[in-house]
Structure formats: C-alpha cells, structure tokens
PDB file of N, CA and C in Angstrom:
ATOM      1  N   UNK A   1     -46.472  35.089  53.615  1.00  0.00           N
ATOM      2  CA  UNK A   1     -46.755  33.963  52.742  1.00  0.00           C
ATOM      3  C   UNK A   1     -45.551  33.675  51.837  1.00  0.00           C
ATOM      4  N   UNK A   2     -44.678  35.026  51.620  1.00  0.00           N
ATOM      5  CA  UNK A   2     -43.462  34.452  50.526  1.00  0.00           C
ATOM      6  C   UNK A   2     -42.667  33.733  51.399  1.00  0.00           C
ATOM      7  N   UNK A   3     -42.299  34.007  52.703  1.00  0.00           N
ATOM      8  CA  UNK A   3     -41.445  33.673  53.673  1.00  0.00           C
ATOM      9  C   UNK A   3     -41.724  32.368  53.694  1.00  0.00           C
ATOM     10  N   UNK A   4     -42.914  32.012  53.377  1.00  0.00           N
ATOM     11  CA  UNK A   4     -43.100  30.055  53.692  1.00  0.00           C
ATOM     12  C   UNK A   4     -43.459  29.097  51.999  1.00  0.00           C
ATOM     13  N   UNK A   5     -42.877  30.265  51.090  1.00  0.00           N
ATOM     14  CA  UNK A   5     -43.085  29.398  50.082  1.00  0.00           C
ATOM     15  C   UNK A   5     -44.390  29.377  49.113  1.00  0.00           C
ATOM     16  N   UNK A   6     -45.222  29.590  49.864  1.00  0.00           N
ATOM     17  CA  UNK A   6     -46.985  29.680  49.239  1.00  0.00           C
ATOM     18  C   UNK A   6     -47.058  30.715  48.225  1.00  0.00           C
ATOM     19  N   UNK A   7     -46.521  31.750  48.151  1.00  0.00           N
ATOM     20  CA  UNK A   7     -46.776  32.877  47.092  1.00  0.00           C
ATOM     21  C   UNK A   7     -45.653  33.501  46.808  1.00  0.00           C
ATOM     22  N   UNK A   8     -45.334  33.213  45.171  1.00  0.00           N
ATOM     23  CA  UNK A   8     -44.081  33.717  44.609  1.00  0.00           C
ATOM     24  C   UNK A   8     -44.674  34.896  44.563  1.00  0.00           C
ATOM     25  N   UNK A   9     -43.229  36.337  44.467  1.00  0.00           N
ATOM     26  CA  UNK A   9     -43.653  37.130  43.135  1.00  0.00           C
ATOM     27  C   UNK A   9     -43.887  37.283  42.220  1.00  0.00           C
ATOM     28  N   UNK A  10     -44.957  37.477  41.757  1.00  0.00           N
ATOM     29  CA  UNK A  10     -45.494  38.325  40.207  1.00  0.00           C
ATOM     30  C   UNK A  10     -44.736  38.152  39.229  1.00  0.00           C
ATOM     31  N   UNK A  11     -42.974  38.554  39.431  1.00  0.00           N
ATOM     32  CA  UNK A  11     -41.987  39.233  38.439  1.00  0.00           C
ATOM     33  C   UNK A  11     -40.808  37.993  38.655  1.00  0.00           C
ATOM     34  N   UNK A  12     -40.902  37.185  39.372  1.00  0.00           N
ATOM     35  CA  UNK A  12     -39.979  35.749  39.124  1.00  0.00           C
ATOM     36  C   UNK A  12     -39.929  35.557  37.866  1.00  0.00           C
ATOM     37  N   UNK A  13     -38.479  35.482  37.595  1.00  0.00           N
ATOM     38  CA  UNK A  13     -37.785  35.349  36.201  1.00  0.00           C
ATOM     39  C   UNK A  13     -38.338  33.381  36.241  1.00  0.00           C
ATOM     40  N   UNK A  14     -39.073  33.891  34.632  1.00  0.00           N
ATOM     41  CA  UNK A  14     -39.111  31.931  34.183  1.00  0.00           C
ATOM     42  C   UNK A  14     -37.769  31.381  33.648  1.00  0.00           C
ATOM     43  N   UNK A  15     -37.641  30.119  34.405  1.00  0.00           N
ATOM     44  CA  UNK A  15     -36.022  29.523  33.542  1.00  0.00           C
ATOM     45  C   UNK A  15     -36.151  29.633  32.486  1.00  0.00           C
ATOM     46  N   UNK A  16     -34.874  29.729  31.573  1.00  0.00           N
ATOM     47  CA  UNK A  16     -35.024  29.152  30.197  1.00  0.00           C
ATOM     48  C   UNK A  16     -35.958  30.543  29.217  1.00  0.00           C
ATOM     49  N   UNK A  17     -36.744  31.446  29.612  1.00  0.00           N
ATOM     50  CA  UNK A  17     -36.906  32.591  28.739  1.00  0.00           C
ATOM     51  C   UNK A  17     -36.270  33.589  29.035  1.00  0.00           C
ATOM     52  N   UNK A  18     -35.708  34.279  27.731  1.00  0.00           N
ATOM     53  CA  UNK A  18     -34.894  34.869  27.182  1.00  0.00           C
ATOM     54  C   UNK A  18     -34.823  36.325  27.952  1.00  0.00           C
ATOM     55  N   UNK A  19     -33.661  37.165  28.197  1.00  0.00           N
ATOM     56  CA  UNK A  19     -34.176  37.967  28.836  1.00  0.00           C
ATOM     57  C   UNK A  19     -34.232  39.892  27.833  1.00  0.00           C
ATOM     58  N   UNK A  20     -33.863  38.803  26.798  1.00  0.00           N
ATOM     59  CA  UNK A  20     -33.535  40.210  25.567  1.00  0.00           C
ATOM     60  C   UNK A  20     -34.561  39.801  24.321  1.00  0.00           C
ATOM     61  N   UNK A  21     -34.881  40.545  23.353  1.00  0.00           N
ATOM     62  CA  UNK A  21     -35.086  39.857  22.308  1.00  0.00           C
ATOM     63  C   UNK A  21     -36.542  39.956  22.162  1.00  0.00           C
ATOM     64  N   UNK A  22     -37.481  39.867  21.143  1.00  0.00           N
ATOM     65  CA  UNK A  22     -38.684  39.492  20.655  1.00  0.00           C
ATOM     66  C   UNK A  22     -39.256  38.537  21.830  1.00  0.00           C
ATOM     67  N   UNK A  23     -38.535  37.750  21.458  1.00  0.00           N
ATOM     68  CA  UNK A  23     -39.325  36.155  22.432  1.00  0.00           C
ATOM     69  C   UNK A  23     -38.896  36.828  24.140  1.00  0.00           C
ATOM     70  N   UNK A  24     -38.542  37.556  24.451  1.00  0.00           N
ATOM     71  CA  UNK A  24     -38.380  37.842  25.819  1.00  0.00           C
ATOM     72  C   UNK A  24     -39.249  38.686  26.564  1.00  0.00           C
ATOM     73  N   UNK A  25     -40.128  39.064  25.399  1.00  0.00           N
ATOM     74  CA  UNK A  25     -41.324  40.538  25.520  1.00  0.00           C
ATOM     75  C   UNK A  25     -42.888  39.395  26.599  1.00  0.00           C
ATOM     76  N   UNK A  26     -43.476  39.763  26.970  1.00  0.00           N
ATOM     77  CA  UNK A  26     -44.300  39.321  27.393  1.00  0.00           C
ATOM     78  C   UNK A  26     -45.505  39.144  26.511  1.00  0.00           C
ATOM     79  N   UNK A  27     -46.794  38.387  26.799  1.00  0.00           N
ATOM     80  CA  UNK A  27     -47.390  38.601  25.560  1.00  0.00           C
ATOM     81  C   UNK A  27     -48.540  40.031  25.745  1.00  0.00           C
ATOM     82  N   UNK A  28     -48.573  40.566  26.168  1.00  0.00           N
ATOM     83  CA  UNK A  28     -48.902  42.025  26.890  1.00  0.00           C
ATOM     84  C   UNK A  28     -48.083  43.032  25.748  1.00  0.00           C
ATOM     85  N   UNK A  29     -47.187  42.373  26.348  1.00  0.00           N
ATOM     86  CA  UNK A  29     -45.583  43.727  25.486  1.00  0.00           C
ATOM     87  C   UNK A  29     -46.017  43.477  24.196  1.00  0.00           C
ATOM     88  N   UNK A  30     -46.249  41.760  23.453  1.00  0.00           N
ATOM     89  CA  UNK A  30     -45.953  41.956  22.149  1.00  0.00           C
ATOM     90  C   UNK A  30     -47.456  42.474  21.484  1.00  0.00           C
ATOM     91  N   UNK A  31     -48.794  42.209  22.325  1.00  0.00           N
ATOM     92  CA  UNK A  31     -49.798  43.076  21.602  1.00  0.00           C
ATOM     93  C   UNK A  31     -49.412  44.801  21.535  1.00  0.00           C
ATOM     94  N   UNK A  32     -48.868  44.983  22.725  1.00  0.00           N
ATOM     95  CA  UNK A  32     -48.801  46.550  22.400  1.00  0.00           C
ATOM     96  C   UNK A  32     -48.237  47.046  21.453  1.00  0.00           C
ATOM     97  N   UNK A  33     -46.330  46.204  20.889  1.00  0.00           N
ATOM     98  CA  UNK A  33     -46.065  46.519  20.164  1.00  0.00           C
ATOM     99  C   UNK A  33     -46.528  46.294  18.722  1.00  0.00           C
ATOM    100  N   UNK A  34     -47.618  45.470  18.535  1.00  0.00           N
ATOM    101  CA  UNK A  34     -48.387  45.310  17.764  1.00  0.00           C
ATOM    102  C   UNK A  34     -49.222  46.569  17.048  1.00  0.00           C
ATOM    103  N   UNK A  35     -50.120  46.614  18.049  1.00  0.00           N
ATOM    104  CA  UNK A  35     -50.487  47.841  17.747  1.00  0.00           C
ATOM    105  C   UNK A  35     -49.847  49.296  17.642  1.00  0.00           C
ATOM    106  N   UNK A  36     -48.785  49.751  18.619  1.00  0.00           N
ATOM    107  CA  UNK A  36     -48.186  50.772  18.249  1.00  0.00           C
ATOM    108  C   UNK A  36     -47.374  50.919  16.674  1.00  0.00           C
ATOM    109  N   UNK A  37     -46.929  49.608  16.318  1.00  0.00           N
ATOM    110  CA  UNK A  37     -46.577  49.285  14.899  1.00  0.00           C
ATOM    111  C   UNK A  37     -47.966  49.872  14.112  1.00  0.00           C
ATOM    112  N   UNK A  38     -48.880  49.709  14.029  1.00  0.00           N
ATOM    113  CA  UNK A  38     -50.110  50.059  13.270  1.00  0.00           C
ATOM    114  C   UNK A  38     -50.554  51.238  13.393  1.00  0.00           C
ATOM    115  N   UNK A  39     -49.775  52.169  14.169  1.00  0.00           N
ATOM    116  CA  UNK A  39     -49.550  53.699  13.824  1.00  0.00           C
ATOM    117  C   UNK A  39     -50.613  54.126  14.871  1.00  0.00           C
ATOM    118  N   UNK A  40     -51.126  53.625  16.323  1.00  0.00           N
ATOM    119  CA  UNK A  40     -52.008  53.971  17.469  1.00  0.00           C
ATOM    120  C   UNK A  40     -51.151  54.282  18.237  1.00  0.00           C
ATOM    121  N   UNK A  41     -51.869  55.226  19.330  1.00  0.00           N
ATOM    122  CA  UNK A  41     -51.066  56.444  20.682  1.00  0.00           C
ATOM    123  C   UNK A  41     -51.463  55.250  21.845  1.00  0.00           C
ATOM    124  N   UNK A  42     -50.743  55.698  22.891  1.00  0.00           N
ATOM    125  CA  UNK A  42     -50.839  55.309  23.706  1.00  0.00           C
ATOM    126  C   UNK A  42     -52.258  55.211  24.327  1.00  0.00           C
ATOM    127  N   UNK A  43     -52.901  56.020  24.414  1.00  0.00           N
ATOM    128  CA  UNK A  43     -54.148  56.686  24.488  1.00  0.00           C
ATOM    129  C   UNK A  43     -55.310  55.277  23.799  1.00  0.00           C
ATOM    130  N   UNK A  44     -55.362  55.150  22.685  1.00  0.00           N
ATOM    131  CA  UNK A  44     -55.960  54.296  21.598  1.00  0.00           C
ATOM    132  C   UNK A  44     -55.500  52.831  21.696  1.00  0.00           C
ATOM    133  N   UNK A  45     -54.056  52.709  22.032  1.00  0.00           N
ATOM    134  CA  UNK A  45     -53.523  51.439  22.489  1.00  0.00           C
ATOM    135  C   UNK A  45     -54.193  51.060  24.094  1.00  0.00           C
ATOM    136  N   UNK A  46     -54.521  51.939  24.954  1.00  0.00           N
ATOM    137  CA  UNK A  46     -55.437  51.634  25.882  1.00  0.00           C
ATOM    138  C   UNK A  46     -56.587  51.191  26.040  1.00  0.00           C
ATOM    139  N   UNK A  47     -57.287  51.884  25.186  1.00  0.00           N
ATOM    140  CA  UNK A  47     -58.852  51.969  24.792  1.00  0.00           C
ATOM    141  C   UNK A  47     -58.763  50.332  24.348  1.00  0.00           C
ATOM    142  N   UNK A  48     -58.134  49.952  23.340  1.00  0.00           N
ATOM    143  CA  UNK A  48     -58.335  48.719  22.896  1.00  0.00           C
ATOM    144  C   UNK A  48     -58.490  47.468  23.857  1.00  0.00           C
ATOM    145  N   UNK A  49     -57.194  47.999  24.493  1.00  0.00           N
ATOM    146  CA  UNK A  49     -57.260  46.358  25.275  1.00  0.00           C
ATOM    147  C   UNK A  49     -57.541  46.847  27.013  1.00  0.00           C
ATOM    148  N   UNK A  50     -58.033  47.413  27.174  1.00  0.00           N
ATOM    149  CA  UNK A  50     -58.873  47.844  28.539  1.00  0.00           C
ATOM    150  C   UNK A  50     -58.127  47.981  29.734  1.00  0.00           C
ATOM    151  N   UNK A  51     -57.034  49.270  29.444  1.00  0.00           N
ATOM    152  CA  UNK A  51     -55.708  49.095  30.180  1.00  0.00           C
ATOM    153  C   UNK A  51     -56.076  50.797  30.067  1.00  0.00           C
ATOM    154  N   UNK A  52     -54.975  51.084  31.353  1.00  0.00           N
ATOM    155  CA  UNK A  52     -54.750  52.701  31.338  1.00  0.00           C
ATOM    156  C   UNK A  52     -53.242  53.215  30.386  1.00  0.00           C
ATOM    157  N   UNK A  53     -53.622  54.396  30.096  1.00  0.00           N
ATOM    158  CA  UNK A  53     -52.216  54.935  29.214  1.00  0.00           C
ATOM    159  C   UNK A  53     -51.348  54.521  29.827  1.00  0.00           C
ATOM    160  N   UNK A  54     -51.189  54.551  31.563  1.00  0.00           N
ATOM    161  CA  UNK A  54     -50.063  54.499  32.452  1.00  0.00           C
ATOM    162  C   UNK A  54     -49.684  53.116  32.458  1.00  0.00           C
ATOM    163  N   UNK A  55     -50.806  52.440  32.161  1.00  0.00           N
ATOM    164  CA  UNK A  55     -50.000  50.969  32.093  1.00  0.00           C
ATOM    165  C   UNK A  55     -49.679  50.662  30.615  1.00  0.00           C
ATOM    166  N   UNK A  56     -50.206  51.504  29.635  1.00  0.00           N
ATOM    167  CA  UNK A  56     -49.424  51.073  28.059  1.00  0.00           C
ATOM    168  C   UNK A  56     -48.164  51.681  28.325  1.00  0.00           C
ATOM    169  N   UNK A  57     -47.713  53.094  28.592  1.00  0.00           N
ATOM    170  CA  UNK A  57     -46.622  53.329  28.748  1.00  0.00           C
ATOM    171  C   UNK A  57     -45.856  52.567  29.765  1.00  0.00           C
ATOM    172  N   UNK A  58     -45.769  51.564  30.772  1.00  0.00           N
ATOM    173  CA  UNK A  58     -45.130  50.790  31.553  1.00  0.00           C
ATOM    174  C   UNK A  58     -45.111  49.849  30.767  1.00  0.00           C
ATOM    175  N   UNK A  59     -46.038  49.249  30.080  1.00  0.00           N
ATOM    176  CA  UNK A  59     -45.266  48.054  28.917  1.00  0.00           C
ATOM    177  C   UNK A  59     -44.497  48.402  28.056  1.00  0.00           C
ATOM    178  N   UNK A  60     -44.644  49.665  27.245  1.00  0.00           N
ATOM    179  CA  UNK A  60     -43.693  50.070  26.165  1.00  0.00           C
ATOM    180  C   UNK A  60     -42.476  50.376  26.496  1.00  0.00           C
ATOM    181  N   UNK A  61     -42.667  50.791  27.731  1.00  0.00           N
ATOM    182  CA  UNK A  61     -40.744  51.040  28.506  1.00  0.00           C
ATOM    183  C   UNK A  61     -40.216  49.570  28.513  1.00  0.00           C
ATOM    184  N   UNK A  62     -40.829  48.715  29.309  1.00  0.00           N
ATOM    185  CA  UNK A  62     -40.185  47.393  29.356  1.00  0.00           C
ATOM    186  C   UNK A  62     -39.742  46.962  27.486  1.00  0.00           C
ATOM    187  N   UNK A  63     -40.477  46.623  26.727  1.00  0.00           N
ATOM    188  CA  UNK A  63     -40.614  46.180  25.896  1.00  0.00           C
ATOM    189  C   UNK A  63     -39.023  46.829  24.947  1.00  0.00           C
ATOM    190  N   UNK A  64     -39.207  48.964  25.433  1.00  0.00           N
ATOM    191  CA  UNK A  64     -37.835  49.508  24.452  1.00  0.00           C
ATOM    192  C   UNK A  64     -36.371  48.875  25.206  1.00  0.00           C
ATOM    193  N   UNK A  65     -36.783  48.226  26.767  1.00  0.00           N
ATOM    194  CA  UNK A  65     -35.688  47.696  27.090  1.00  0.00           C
ATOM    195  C   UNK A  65     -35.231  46.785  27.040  1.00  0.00           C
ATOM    196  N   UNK A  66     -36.095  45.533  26.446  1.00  0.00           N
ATOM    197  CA  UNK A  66     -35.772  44.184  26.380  1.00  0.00           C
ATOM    198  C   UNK A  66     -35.172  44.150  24.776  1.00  0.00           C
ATOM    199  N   UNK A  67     -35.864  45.171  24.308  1.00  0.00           N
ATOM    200  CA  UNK A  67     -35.124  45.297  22.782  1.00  0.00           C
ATOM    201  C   UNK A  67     -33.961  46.292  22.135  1.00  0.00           C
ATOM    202  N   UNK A  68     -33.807  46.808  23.417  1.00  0.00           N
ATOM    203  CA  UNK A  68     -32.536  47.717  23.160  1.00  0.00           C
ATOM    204  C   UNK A  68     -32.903  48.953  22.248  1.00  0.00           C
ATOM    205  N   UNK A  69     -34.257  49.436  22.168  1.00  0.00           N
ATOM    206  CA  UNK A  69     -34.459  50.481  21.389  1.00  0.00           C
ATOM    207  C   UNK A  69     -34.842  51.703  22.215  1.00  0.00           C
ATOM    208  N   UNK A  70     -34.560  52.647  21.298  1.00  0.00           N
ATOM    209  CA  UNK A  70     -35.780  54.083  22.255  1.00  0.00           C
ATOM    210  C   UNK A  70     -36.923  54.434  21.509  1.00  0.00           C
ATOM    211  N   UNK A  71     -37.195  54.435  20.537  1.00  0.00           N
ATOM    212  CA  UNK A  71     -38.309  54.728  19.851  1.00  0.00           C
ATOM    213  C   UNK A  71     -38.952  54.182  19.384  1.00  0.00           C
ATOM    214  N   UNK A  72     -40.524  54.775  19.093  1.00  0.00           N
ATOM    215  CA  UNK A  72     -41.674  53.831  18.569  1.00  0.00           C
ATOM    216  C   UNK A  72     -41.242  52.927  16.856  1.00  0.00           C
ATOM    217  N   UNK A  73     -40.484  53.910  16.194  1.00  0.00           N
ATOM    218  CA  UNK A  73     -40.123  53.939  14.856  1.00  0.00           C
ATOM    219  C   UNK A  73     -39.411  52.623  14.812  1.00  0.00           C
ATOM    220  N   UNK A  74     -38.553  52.063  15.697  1.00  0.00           N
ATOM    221  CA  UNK A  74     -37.624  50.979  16.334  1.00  0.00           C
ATOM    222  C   UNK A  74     -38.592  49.907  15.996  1.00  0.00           C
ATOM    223  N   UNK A  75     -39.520  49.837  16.992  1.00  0.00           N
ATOM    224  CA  UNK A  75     -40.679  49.290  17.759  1.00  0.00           C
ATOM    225  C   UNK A  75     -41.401  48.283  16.546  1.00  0.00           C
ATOM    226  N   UNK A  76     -41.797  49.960  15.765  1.00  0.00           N
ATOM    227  CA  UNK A  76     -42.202  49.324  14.011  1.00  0.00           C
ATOM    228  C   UNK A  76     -41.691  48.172  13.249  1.00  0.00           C
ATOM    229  N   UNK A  77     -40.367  48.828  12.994  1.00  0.00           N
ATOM    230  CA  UNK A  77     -39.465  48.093  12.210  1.00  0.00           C
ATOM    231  C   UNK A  77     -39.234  46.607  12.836  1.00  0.00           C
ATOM    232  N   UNK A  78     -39.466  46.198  14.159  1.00  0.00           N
ATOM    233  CA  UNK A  78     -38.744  45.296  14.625  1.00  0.00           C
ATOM    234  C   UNK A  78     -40.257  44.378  14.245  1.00  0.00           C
ATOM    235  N   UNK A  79     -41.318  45.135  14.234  1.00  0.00           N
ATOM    236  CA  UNK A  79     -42.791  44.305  14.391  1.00  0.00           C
ATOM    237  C   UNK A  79     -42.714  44.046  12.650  1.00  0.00           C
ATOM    238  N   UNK A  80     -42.876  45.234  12.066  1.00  0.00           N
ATOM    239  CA  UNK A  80     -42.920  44.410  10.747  1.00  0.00           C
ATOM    240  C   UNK A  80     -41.818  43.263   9.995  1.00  0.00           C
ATOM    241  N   UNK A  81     -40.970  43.402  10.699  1.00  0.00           N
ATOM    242  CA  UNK A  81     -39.652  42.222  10.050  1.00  0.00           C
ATOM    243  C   UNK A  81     -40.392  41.001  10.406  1.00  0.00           C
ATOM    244  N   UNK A  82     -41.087  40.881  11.991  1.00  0.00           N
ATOM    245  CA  UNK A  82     -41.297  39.248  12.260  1.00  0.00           C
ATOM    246  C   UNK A  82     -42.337  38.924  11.365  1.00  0.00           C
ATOM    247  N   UNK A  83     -43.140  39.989  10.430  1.00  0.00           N
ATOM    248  CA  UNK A  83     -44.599  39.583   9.970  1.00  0.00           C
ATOM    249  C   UNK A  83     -44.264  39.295   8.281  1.00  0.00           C
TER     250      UNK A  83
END
C-alpha cells in the first residue's frame, strides 16, 4: 500500500515543524513533560494517561532529544519557563 501511495508512514516528517525545540515535541511528548515537571515517575505518568511505562519512557527519550537534554531536572526547568 506505501508502494502505491495509499498509506504514508506513521513518522513522515510534517513540512514546516520544527525539528528541535518545545514546538517540535509532539503533543504526547509535551503532556508527558508536563507531568514529569510535576514531580510523577514514569510509572504514575502512565497510569494517568493510559499508556505503558515502556511507552512513557519512549516519549521521554524522544522529547530529551528534540531538546538537547538528559535529565528529568532539564525537562522541569524547560516546562516551568514556558508557564
């Protein structure tokens, strides 16, 4: 079906959004970092929005890479500046 056009991938880059940065996070990425800002585990960041740890930790990797950070502490700081 990709071969004839009918079904992109999933992960096709949209023109025109950013590929670094706050605005480049998905809106997935930016609830998580939401909540991990509000001092919740991965674990609790799951529970909330009806996701497995394995997929909070696959957003939070994307998210420390679109923002150039390694840590949650990062994560914080970058969430409370936009608020």
């Amino acid at each position: 079906m990709r071969r004839l056009g009918i079904r992109d991938r999933h992960w096709t880059a949209v023109p025109g959004k950013p590929v670094s940065g706050w605005n480049s996070l998905t809106h997935t990425e930016q609830a998580i970092a939401e909540l991990v800002a509000q001092g919740l585990n991965n674990k609790q960041v799951a529970g909330r929005m009806y996701l497995s740890p394995h997929t909070v930790a696959h957003h939070l990797r994307q998210a420390f890479r679109k923002l150039s950070i390694a840590s949650r502490v990062e994560l914080t700081r970058i969430v409370i500046e936009r608020t």
